[in-house]
Structures are given as C-alpha cells and as structure tokens.
Protein backbone atom coordinates (compact mmCIF):
# COMPACT_ATOMS: atom_id res chain seq x y z
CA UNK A 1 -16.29 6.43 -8.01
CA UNK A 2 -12.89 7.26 -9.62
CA UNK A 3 -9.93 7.18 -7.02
CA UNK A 4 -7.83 10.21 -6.14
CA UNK A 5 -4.03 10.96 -5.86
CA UNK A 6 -1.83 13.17 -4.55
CA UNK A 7 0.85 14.33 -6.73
CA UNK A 8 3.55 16.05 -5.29
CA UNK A 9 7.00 17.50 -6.37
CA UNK A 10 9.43 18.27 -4.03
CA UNK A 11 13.16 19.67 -3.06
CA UNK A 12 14.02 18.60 0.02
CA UNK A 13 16.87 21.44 1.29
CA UNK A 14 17.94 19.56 4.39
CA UNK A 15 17.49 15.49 4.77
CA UNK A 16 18.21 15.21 8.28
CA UNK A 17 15.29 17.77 9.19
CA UNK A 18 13.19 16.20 6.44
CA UNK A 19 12.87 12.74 8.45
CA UNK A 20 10.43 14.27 11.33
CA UNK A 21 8.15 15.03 8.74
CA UNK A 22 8.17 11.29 6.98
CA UNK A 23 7.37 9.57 10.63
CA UNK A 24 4.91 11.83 11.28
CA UNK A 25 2.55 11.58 7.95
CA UNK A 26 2.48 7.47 8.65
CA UNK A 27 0.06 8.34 11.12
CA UNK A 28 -2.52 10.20 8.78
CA UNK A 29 -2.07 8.51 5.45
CA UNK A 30 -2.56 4.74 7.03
CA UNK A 31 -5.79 6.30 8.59
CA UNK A 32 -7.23 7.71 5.30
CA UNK A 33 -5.78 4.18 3.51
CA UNK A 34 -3.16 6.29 1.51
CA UNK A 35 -1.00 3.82 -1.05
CA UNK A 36 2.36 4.85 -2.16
CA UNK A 37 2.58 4.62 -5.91
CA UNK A 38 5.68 6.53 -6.77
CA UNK A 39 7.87 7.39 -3.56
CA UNK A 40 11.33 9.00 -4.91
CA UNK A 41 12.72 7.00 -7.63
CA UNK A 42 14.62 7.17 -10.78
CA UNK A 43 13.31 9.83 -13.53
CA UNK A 44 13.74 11.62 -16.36
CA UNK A 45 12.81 14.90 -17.13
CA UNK A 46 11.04 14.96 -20.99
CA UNK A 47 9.28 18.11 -20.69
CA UNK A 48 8.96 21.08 -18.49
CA UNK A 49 10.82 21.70 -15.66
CA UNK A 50 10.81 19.21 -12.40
CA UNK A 51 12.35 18.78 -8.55
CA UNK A 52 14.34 16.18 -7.19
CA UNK A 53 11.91 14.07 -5.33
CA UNK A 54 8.59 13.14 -7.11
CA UNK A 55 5.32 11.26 -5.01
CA UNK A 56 1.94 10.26 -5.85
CA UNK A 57 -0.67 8.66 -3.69
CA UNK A 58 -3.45 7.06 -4.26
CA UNK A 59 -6.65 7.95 -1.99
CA UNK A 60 -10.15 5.41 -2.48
CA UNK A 61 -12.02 9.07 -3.87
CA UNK A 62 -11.15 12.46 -4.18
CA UNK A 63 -13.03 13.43 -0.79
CA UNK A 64 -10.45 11.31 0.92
CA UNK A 65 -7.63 12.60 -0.52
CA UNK A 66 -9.05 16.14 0.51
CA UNK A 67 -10.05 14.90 3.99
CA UNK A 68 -6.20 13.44 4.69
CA UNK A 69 -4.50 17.01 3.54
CA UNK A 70 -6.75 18.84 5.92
CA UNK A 71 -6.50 16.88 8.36
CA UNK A 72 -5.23 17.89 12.23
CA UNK A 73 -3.07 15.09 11.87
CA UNK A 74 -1.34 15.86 8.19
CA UNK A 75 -1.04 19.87 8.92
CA UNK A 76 0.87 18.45 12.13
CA UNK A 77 3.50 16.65 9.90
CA UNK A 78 3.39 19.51 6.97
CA UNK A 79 4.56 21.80 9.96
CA UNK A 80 7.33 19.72 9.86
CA UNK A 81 8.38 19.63 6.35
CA UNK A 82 7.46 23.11 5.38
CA UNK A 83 11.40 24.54 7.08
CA UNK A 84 13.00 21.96 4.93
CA UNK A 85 11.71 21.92 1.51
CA UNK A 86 9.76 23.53 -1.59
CA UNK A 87 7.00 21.22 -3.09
CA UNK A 88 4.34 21.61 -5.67
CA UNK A 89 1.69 19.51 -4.63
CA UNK A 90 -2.09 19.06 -6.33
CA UNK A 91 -4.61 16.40 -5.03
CA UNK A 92 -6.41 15.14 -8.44
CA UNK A 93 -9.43 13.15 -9.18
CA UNK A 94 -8.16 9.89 -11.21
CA UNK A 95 -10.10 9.04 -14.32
CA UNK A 96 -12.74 6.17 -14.37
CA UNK A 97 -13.58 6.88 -18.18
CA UNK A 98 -13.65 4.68 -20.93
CA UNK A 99 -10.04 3.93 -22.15
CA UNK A 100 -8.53 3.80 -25.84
C-alpha cells in the first residue's frame, strides 16, 4: 500500500499567532505517525507561482493521512492557524509503481 503525504503551501501573516497552531498539531500528527519531510526550508521557485513556507508529510496510507486532517484533534489546531495564514494544502496518495 503506497504511503500518503500532505503537501501544503503556506503564508504565514503573523508568526507570533502562528505558534498556537504548531503546539497544537504535535498532538494529532504523532497519533496518526505523521513524519516531517520538508518543514520550511530553503527553495527556489522554477515554475509557477509559490508561498513562503512549504510542508509535506508523510502518512503510512492515504486513509491515514485523511483520518489525521479530519480529525477532532487537527480541526482543533487548524482553528488556530486559519486567523494567521493562507495555505494551499492537498493530501496525495504517493506512488508505489514501478520506477524508471
């Protein structure tokens, strides 16, 4: 079963109201085994347009990944984010196929 990620894109408006929302999604993502693989960082746009802050997280399957974002427990800590920043966020099925 092919993992799943969460791939988010986000402008965080005010960074001091932004922190609330960072301690509270611990909580959920360590209970549905969530794994920073890209947490801010340096980047280049190439293409396209893009936001300051980029994240993905990996998930064990896409019905975990799912399962997290609905959560009680991760709408709790979205509450707190949603005052203090614009995101573009999808929640993907990775790819388990045969590779070149």
């Amino acid at each position: 079963m092919p993992k799943a990620y969460w791939i988010a894109r986000v402008d965080v408006r005010d960074a001091e109201g932004y922190k609330p929302y960072t301690a509270a999604n611990a909580s959920p993502f360590k209970k549905y085994g969530a794994r920073f693989l890209v947490r801010g960082g340096k980047f280049e746009t190439v293409e396209g347009t893009s936001r300051s802050r980029n994240v993905v997280i990996e998930f064990k399957d896409y019905a975990t990944a799912l399962a997290c974002y609905n959560s009680p427990e991760y709408q709790e800590a979205l509450a707190l984010r949603l005052p203090h920043s614009t995101a573009d966020l999808i929640i993907i099925e990775g790819y388990d196929g045969q590779q070149p």
